[in-house]
Every structure is written in structure tokens, then in C-alpha cells.
C-alpha atoms as a PDB file:
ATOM      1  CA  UNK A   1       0.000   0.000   0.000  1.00  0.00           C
ATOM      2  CA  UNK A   2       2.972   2.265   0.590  1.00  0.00           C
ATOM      3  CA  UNK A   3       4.203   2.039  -2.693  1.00  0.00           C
ATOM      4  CA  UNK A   4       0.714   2.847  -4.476  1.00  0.00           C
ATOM      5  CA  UNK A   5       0.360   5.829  -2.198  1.00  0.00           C
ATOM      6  CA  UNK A   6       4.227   7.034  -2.737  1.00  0.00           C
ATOM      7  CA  UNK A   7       3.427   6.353  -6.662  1.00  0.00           C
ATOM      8  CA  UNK A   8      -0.039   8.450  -6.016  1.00  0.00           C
ATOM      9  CA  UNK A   9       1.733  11.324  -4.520  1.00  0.00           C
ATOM     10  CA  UNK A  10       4.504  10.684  -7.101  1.00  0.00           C
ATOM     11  CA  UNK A  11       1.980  11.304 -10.055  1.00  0.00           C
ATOM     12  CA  UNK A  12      -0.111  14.422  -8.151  1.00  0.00           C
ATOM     13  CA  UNK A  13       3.251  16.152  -7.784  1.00  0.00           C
ATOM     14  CA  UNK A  14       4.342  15.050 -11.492  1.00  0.00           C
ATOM     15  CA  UNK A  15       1.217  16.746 -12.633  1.00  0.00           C
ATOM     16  CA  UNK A  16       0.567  19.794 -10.715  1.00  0.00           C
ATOM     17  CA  UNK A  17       4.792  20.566 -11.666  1.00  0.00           C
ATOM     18  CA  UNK A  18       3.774  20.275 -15.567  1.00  0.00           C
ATOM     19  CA  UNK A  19       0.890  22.373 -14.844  1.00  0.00           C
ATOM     20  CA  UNK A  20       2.500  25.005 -13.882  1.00  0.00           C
ATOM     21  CA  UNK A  21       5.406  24.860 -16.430  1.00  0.00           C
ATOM     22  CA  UNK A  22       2.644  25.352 -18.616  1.00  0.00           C
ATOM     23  CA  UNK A  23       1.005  28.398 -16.721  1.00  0.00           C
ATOM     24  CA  UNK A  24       4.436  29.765 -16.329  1.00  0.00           C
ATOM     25  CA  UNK A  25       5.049  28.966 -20.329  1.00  0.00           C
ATOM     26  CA  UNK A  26       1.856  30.984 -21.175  1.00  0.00           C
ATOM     27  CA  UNK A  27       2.126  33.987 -19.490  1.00  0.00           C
ATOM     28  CA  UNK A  28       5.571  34.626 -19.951  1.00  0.00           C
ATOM     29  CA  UNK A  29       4.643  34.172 -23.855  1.00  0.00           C
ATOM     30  CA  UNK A  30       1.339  36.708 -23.319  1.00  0.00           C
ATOM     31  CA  UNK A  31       3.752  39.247 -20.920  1.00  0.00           C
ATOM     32  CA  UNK A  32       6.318  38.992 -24.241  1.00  0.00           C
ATOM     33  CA  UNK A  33       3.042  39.692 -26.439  1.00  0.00           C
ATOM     34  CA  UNK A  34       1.742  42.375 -23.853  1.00  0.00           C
ATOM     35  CA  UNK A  35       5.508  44.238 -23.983  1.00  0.00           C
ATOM     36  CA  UNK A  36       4.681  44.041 -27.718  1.00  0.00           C
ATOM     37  CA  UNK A  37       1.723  45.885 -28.007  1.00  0.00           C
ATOM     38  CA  UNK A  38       2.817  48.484 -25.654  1.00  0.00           C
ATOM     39  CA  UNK A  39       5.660  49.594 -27.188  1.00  0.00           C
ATOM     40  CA  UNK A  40       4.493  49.338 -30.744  1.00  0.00           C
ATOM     41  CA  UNK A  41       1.473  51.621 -29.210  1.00  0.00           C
ATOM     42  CA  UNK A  42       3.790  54.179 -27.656  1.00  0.00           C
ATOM     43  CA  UNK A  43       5.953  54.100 -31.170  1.00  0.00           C
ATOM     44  CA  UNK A  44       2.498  54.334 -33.079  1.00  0.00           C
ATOM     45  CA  UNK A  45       1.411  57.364 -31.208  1.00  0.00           C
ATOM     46  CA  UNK A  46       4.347  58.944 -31.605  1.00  0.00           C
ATOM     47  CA  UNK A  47       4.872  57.862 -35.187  1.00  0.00           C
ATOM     48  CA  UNK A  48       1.368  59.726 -35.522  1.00  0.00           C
ATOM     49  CA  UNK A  49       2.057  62.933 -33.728  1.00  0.00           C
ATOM     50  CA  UNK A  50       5.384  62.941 -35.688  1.00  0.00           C
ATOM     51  CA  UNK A  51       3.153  62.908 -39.109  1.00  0.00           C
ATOM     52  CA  UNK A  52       0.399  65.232 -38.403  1.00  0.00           C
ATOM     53  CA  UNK A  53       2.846  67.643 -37.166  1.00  0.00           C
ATOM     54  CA  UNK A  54       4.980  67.598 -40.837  1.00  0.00           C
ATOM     55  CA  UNK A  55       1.730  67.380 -42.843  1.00  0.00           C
ATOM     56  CA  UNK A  56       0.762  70.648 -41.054  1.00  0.00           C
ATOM     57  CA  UNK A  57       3.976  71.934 -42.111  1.00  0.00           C
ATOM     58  CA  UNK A  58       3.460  71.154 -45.677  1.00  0.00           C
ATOM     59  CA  UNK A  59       2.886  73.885 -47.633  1.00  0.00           C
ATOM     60  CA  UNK A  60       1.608  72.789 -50.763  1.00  0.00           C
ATOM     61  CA  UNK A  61      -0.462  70.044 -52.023  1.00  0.00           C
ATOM     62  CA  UNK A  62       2.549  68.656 -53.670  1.00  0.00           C
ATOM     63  CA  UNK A  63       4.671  68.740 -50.813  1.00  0.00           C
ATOM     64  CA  UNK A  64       1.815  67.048 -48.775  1.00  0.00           C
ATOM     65  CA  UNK A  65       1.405  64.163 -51.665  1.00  0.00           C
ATOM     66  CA  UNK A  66       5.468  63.660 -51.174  1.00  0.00           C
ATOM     67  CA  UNK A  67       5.533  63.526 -47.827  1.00  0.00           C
ATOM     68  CA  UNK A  68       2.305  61.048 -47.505  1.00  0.00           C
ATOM     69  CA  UNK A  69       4.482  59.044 -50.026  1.00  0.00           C
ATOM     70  CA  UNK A  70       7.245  58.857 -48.104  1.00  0.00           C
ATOM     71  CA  UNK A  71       5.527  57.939 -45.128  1.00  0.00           C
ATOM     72  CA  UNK A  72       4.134  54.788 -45.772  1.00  0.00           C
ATOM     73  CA  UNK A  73       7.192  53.065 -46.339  1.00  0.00           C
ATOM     74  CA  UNK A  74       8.273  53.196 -43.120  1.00  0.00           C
ATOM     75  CA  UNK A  75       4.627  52.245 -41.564  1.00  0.00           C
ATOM     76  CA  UNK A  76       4.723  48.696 -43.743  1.00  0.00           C
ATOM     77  CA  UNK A  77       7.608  48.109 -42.978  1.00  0.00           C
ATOM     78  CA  UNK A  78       7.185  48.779 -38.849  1.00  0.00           C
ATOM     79  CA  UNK A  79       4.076  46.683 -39.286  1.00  0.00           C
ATOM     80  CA  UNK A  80       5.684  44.255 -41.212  1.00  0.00           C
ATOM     81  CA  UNK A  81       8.088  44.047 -37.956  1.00  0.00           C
ATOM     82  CA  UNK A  82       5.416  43.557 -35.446  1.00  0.00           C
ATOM     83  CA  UNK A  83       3.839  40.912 -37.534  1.00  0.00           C
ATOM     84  CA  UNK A  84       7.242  39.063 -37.224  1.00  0.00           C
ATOM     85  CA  UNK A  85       7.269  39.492 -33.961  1.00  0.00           C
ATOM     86  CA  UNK A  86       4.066  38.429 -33.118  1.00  0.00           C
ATOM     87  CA  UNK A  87       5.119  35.472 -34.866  1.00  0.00           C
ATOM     88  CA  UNK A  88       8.128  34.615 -33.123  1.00  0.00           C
ATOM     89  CA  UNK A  89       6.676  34.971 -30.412  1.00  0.00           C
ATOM     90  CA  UNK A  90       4.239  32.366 -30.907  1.00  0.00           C
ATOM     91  CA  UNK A  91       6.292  30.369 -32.889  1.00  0.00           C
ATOM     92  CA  UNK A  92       8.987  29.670 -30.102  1.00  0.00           C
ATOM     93  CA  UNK A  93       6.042  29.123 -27.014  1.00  0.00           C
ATOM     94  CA  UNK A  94       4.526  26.587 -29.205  1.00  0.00           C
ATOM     95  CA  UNK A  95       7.852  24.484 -29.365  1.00  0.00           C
ATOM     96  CA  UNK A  96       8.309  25.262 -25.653  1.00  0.00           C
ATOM     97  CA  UNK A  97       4.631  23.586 -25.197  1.00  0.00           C
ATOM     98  CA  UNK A  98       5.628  21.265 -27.764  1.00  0.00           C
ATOM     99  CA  UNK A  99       8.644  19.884 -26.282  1.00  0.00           C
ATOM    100  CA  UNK A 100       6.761  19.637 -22.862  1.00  0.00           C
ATOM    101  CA  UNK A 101       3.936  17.841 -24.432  1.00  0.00           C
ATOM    102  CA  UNK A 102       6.550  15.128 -25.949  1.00  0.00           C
ATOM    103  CA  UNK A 103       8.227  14.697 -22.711  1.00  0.00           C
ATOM    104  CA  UNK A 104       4.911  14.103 -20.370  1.00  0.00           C
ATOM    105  CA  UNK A 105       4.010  11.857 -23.364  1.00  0.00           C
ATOM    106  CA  UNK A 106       7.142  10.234 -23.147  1.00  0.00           C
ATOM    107  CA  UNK A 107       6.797   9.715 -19.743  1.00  0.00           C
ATOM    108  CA  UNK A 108       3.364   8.681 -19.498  1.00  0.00           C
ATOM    109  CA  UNK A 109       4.438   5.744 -22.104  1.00  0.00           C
ATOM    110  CA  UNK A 110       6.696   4.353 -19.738  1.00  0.00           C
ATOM    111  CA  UNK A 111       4.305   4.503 -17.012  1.00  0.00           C
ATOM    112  CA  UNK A 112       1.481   2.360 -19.180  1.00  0.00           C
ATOM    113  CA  UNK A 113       4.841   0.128 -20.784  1.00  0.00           C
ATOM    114  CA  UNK A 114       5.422  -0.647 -16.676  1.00  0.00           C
ATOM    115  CA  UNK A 115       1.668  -1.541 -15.889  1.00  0.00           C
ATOM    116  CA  UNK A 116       1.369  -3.694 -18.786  1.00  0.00           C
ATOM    117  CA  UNK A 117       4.606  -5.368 -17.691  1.00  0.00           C
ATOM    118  CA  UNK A 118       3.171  -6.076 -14.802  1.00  0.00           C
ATOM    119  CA  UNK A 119      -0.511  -6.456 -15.572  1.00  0.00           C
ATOM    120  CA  UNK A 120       1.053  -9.379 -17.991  1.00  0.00           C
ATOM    121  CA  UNK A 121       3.192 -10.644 -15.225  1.00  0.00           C
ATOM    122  CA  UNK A 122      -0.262 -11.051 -12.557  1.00  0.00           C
ATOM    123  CA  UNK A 123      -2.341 -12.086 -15.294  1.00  0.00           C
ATOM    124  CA  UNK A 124      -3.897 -15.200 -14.951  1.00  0.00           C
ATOM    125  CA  UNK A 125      -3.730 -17.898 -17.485  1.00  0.00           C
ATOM    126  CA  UNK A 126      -5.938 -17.455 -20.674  1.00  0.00           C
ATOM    127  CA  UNK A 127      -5.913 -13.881 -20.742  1.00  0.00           C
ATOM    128  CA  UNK A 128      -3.819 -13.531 -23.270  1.00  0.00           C
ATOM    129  CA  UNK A 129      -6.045 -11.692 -25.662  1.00  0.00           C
ATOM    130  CA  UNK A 130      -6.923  -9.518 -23.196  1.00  0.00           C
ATOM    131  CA  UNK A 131      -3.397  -8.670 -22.725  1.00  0.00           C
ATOM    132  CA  UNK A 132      -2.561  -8.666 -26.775  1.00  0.00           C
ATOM    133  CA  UNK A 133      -5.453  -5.830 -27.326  1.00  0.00           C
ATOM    134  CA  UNK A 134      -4.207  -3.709 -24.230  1.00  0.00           C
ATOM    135  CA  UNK A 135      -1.099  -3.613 -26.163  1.00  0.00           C
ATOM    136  CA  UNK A 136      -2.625  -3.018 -29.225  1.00  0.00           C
ATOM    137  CA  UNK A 137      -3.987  -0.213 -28.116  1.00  0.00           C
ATOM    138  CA  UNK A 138      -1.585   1.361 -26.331  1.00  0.00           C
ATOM    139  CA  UNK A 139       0.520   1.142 -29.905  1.00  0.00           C
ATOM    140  CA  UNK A 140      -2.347   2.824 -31.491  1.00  0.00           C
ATOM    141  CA  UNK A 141      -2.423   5.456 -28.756  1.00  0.00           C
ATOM    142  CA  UNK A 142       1.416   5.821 -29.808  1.00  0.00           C
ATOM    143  CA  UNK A 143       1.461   6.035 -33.698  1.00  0.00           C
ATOM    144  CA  UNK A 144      -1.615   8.449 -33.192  1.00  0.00           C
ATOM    145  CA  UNK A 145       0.438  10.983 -31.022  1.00  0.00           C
ATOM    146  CA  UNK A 146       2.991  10.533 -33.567  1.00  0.00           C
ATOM    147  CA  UNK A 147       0.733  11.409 -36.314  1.00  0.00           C
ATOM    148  CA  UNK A 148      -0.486  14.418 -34.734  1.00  0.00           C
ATOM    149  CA  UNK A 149       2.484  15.282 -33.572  1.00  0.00           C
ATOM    150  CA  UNK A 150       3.840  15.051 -37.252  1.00  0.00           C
ATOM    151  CA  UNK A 151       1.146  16.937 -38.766  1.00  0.00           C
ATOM    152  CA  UNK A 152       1.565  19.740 -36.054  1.00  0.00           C
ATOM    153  CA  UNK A 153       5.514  20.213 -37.049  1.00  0.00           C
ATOM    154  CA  UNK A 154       4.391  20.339 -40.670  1.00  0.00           C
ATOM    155  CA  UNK A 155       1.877  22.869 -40.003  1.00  0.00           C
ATOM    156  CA  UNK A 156       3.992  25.347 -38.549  1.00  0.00           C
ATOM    157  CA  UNK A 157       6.904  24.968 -40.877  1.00  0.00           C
ATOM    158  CA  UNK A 158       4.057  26.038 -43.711  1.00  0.00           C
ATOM    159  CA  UNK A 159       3.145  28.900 -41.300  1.00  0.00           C
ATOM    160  CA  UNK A 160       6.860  29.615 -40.997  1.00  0.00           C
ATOM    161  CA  UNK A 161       7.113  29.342 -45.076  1.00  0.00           C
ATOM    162  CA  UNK A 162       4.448  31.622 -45.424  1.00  0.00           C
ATOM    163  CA  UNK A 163       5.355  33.988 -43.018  1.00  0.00           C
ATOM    164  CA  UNK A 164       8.931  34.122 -44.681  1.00  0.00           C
ATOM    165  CA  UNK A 165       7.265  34.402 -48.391  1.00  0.00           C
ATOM    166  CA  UNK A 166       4.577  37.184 -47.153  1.00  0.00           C
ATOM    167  CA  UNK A 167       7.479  39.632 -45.569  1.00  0.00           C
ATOM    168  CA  UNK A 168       9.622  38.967 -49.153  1.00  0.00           C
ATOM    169  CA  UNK A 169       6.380  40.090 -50.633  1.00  0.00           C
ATOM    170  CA  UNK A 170       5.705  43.278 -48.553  1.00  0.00           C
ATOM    171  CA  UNK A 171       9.749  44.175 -48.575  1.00  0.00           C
ATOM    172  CA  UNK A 172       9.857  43.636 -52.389  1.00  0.00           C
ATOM    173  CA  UNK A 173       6.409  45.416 -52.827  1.00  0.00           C
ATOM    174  CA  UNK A 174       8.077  48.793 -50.424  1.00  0.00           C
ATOM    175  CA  UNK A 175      10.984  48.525 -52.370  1.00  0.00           C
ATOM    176  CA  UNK A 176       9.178  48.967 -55.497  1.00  0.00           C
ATOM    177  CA  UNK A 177       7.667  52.090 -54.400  1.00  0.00           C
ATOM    178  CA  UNK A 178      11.141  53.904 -53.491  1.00  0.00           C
END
């Protein structure tokens, strides 16, 4: 009985510790994103007062066209910035949850491999089948988190791809307009 409760308390402790490593995980990843938002608000406001105070200055229409022009390059390319941030952001918490994910998985397939070596071990005679379709479905349980796990990396290296190809596009598309 000692050892079931010592495994009890074992697993509790084992859970409550990936819990919060996943707490921790997400708001250090939302106080990144928060940091963001903050400064790119405090450089948008005074991107803005910046503008509206040289517009005034303009004095003709033509002067007001150029300097509208040359304005916008600089806004793309600060909101092509944030966009890559944003990214990155989420881009490296995901592998953080990612990798955790693995490991408790990891884990938790050693703890079922154990129990089925010993579930095998008390089983009583003719309960073999029982035994082969436990397995069976623990190996399904296995190339399933595999398969997701797969598709998941796959997904974000497309995201990645097509973050990559979308700031090409908006960097070629400012450089166009210089």
C-alpha cells in the first residue's frame, strides 16, 4: 500500500509541476506579447504625432502628396516588424509547449509500458487476448500521437514558409515604391 500511495503522490506532484510549467510557459509568452503591443502603441502614437505635425507643415499640395508618399514606407515596414514578432513569439512558445507535451508523453508511455509489464506478469492464465489488445492499443495510442504530432511540425513549418514568403512580398512590394 505504501508504494501505491508514494506512486499516487509521485503522479499528483508530477502533474501539478507540468501544470505550472505550462502556466508559467503561457504567461511569460502573453507578458512577451503584452511588452509588444505596448511599445508598438507608444511608437504608433508617436509615429502619428510625428506625421500630423509635418503634414501641417506642408505647404503645398505637392509637398503634402510627397511627404504622404514617403511615409508609408516606413509604416509597412514597422508593421511588417510587429507581424514578425508576433510570430516569433508564438512560434517559439509553441515548441516550448511542444517539447513539454513530448516529454509528459514520453513519460506517461513508460508509465502504461510498466503496468502492462506487470498487468502481464499477474495475469492469470488465458488472458492472453486480453493482454494482446491492451497492447494493441496502447501502440495505437502511440502512432496516433505521432501522427499528430507530425502533422503539427508540418503545419507550422508552412506557417513559418508563409510567413517568410509574405514579408519577401511586402519588402519587395516597399521597395518597389522607393
Amino acid at each position: 500500500m505504501t508504494v501505491n500511495t508514494e506512486k499516487f503522490v509521485a503522479a499528483n506532484k508530477a502533474a501539478v509541476d507540468s501544470l505550472l510549467s505550462v502556466a508559467n510557459t503561457a504567461l511569460a509568452s502573453a507578458e512577451r506579447i503584452a511588452a509588444l503591443n505596448l511599445n508598438t502603441a507608444r511608437a504608433t502614437l508617436e509615429d502619428s504625432v510625428a506625421n500630423v505635425q509635418a503634414m501641417a507643415g506642408a505647404k503645398t499640395p505637392q509637398d503634402m502628396a510627397t511627404l504622404a508618399s514617403s511615409l508609408t514606407q516606413p509604416a509597412i515596414e514597422k508593421a511588417t516588424a510587429y507581424a514578425r514578432s508576433v510570430y516569433e513569439i508564438s512560434t517559439q512558445t509553441q515548441g516550448e509547449l511542444t517539447k513539454m507535451v513530448e516529454a509528459q508523453f514520453g513519460d506517461f508511455q513508460k508509465t502504461v509500458a510498466g503496468l502492462v509489464e506487470q498487468a502481464t506478469k499477474a495475469a492469470p492464465l488465458g488472458s492472453e487476448s486480453a493482454v494482446a489488445a491492451m497492447q494493441s492499443a496502447i501502440a495505437a495510442a502511440t502512432s496516433a500521437f505521432g501522427n499528430m504530432n507530425a502533422t503539427a511540425k508540418q503545419f507550422a513549418e508552412q506557417a513559418q514558409a508563409n510567413v517568410a514568403s509574405a514579408t519577401q512580398a511586402v519588402t519587395a512590394a516597399v521597395k518597389k515604391t522607393k
